[in-house]
N, C-alpha and C. Protein backbone atom coordinates (compact mmCIF):
# COMPACT_ATOMS: atom_id res chain seq x y z
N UNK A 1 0.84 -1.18 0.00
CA UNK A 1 0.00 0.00 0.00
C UNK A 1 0.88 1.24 0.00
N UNK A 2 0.62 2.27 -0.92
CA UNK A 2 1.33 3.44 -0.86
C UNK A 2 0.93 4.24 -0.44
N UNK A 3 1.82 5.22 0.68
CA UNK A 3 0.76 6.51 1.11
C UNK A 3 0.14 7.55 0.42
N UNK A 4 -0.63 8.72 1.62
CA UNK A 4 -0.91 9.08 0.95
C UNK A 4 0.01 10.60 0.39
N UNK A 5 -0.50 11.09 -0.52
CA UNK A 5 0.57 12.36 -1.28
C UNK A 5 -0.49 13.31 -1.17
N UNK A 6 0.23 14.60 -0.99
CA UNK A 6 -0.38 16.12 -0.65
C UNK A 6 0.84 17.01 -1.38
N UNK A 7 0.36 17.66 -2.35
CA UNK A 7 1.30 18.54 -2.98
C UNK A 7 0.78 20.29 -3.03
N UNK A 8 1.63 21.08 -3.36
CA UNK A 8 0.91 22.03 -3.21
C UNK A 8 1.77 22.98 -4.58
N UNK A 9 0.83 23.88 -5.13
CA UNK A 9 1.44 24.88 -5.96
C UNK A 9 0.89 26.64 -6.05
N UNK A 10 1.43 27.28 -6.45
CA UNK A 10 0.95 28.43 -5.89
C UNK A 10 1.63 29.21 -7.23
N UNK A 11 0.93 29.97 -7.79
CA UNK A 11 1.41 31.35 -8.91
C UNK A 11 0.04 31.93 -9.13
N UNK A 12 0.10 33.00 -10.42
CA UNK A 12 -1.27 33.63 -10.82
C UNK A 12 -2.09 32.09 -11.77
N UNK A 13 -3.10 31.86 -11.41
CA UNK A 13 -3.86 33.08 -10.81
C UNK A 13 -4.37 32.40 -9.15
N UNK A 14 -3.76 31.29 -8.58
CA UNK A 14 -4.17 31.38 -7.66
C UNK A 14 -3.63 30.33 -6.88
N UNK A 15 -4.02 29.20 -6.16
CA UNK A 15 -2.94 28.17 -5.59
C UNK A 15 -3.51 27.14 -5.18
N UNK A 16 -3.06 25.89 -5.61
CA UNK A 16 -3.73 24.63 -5.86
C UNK A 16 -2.99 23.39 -4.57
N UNK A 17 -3.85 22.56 -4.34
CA UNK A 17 -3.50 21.38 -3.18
C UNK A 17 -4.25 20.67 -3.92
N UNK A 18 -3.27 19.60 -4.29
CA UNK A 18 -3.73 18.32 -4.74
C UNK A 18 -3.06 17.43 -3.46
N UNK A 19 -4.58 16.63 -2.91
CA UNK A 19 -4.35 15.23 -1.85
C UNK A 19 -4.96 14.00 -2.38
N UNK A 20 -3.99 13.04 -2.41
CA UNK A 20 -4.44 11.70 -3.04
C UNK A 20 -3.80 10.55 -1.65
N UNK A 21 -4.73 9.85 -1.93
CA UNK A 21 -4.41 8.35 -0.75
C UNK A 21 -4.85 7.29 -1.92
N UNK A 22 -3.86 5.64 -1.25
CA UNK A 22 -4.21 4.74 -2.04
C UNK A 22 -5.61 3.79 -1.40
N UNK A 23 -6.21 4.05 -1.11
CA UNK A 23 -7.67 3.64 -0.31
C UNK A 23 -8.39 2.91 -1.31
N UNK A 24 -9.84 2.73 -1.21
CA UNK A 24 -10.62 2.03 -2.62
C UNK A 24 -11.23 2.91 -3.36
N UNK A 25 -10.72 4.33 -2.98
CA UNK A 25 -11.31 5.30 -4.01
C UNK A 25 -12.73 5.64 -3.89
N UNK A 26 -13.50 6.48 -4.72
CA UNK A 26 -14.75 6.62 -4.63
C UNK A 26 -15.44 6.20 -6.05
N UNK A 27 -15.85 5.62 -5.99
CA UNK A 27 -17.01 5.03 -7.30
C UNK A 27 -17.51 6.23 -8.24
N UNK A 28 -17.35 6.08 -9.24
CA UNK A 28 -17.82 7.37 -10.31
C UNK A 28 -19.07 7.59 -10.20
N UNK A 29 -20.18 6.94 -9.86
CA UNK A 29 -21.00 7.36 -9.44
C UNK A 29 -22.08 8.67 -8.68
N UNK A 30 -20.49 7.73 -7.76
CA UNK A 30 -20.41 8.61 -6.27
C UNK A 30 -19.82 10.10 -5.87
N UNK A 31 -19.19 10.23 -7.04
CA UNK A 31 -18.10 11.40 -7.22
C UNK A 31 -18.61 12.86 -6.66
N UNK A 32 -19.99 13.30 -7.51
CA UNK A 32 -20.93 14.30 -7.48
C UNK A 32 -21.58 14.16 -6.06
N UNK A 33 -21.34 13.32 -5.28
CA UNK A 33 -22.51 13.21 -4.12
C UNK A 33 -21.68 13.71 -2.80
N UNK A 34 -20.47 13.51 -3.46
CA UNK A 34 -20.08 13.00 -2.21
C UNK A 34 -19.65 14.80 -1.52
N UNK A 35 -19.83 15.57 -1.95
CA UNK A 35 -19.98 16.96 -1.57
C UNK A 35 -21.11 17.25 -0.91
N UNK A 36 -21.94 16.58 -1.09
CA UNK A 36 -23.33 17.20 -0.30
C UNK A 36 -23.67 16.81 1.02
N UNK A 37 -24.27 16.98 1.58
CA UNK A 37 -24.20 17.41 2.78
C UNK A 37 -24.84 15.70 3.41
N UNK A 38 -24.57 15.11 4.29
CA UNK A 38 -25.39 13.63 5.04
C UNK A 38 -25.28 12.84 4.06
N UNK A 39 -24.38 12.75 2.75
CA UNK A 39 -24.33 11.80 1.82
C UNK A 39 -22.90 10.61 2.11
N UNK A 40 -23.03 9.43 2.70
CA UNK A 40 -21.82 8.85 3.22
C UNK A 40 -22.02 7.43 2.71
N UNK A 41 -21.20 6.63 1.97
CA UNK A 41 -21.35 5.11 1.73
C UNK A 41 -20.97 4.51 2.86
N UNK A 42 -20.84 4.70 3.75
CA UNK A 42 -20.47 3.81 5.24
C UNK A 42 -22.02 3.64 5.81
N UNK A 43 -21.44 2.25 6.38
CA UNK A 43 -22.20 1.76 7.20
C UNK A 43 -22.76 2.67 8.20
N UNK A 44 -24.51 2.49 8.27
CA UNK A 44 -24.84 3.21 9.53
C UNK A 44 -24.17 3.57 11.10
N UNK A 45 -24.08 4.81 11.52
CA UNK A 45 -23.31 4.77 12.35
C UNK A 45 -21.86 4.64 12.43
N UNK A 46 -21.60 4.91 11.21
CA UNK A 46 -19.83 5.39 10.72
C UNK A 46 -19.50 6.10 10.21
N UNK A 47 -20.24 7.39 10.05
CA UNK A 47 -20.27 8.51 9.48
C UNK A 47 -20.85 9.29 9.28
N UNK A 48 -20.83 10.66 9.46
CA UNK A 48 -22.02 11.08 9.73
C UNK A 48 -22.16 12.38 7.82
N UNK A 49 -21.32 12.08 7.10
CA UNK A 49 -21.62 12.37 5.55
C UNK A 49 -21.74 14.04 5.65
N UNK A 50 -20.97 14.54 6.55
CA UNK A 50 -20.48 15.84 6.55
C UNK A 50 -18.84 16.00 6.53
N UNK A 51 -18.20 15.71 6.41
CA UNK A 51 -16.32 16.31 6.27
C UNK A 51 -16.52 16.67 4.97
N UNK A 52 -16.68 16.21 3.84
CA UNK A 52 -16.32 16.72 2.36
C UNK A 52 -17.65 17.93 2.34
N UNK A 53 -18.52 18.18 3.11
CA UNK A 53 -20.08 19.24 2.65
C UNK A 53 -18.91 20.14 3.08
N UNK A 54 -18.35 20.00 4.31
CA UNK A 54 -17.95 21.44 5.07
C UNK A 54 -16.59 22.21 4.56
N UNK A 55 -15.79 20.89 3.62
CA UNK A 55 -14.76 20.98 2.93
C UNK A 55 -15.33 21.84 1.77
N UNK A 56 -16.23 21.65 0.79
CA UNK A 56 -16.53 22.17 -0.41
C UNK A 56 -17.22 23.41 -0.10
N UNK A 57 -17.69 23.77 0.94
CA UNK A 57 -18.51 25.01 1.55
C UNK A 57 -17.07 26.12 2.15
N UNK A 58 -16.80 25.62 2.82
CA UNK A 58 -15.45 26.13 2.74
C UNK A 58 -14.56 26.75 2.16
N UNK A 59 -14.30 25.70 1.03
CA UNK A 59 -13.42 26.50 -0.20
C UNK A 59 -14.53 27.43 -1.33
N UNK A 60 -15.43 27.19 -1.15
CA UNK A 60 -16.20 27.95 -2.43
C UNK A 60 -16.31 29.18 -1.46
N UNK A 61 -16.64 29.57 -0.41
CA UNK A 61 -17.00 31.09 0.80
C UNK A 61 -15.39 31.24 0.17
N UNK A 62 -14.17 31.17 0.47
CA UNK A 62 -13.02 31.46 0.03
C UNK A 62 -12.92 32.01 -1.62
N UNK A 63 -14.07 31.73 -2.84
CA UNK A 63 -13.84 31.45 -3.85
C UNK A 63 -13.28 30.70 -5.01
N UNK A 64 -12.99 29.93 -4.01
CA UNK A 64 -12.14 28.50 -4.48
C UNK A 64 -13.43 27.57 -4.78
N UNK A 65 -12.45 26.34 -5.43
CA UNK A 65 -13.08 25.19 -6.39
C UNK A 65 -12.72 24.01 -6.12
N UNK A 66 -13.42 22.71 -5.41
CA UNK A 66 -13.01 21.45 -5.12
C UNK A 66 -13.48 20.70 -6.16
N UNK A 67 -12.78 19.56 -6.24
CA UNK A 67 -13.49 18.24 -6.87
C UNK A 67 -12.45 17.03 -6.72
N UNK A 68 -13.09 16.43 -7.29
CA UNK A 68 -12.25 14.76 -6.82
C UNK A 68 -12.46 14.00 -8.26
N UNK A 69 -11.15 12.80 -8.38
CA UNK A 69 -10.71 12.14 -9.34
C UNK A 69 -10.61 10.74 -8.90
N UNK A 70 -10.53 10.13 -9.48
CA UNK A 70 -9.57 8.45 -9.47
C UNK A 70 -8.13 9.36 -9.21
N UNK A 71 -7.30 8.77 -8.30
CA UNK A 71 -5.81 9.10 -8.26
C UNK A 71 -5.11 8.27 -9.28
N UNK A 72 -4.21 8.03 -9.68
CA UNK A 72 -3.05 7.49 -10.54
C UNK A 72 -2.96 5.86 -9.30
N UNK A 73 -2.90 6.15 -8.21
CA UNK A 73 -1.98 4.97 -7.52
C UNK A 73 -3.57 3.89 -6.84
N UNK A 74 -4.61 4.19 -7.43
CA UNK A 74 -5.51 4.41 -6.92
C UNK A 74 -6.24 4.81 -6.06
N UNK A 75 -7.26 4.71 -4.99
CA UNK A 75 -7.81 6.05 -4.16
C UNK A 75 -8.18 7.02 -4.85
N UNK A 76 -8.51 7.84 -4.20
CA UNK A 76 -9.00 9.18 -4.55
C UNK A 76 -7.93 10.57 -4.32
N UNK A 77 -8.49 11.23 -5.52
CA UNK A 77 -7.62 12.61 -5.49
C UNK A 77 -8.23 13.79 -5.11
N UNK A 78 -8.16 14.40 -4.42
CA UNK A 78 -8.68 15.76 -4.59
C UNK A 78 -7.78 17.00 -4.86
N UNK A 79 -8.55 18.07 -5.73
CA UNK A 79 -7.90 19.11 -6.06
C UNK A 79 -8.38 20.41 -5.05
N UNK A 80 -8.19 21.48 -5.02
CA UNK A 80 -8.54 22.24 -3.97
C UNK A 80 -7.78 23.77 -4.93
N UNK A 81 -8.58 24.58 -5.47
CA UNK A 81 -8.25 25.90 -5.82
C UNK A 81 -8.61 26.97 -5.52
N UNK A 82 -7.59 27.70 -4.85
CA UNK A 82 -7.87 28.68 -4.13
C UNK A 82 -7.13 29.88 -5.24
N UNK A 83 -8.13 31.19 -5.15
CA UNK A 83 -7.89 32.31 -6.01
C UNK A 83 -6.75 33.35 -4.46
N UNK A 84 -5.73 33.86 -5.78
CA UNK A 84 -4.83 34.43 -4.60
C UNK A 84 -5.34 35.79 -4.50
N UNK A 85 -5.54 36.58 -3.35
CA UNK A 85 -5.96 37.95 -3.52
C UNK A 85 -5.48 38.64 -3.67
N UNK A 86 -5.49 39.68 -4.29
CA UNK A 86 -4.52 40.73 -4.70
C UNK A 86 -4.64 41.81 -3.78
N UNK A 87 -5.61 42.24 -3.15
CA UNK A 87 -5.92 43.54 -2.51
C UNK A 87 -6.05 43.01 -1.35
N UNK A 88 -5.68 42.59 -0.23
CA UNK A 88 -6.23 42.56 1.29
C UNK A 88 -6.62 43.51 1.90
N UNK A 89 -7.25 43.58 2.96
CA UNK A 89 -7.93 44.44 3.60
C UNK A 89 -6.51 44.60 4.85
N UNK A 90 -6.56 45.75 5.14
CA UNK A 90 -5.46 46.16 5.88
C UNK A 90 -5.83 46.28 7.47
């Protein structure tokens, strides 16, 4: 089993985290669901199908963009894009 990988990159226009684990991945199906909110393929009582709602709610209030892939090593990938700001508030 290979671990898992977290990379990170950053220029214009903004800065990206790609995290992949070799796990059983998520079913293509499943891909679109698995953002929403009480949506979990685990067994009752092993999850309560909120970490990825609060993850994708998260980055979009930021203006950022999640989604998820098949990884290369298999598992799942996720991407994570965050817009860099140019103007902060002082």
């Amino acid at each position: 089993r290979r671990p898992s990988r977290i990379e990170f990159a950053a220029g214009q226009p903004g800065a990206l985290i790609f995290v992949a684990d070799s796990g059983l991945g998520i079913a293509p199906e499943d891909r679109e669901k698995v953002f929403e909110p009480f949506y979990t393929t685990k067994d009752p009582g092993r999850g309560t199908g909120l970490g990825l709602a609060i993850v994708a709610r998260s980055v979009h209030e930021m203006g950022g963009v999640v989604w998820v892939d098949a990884a290369r090593e298999g598992g799942a990938a996720f991407k994570l894009f965050f817009p860099i700001a140019v103007n902060l508030p002082r």
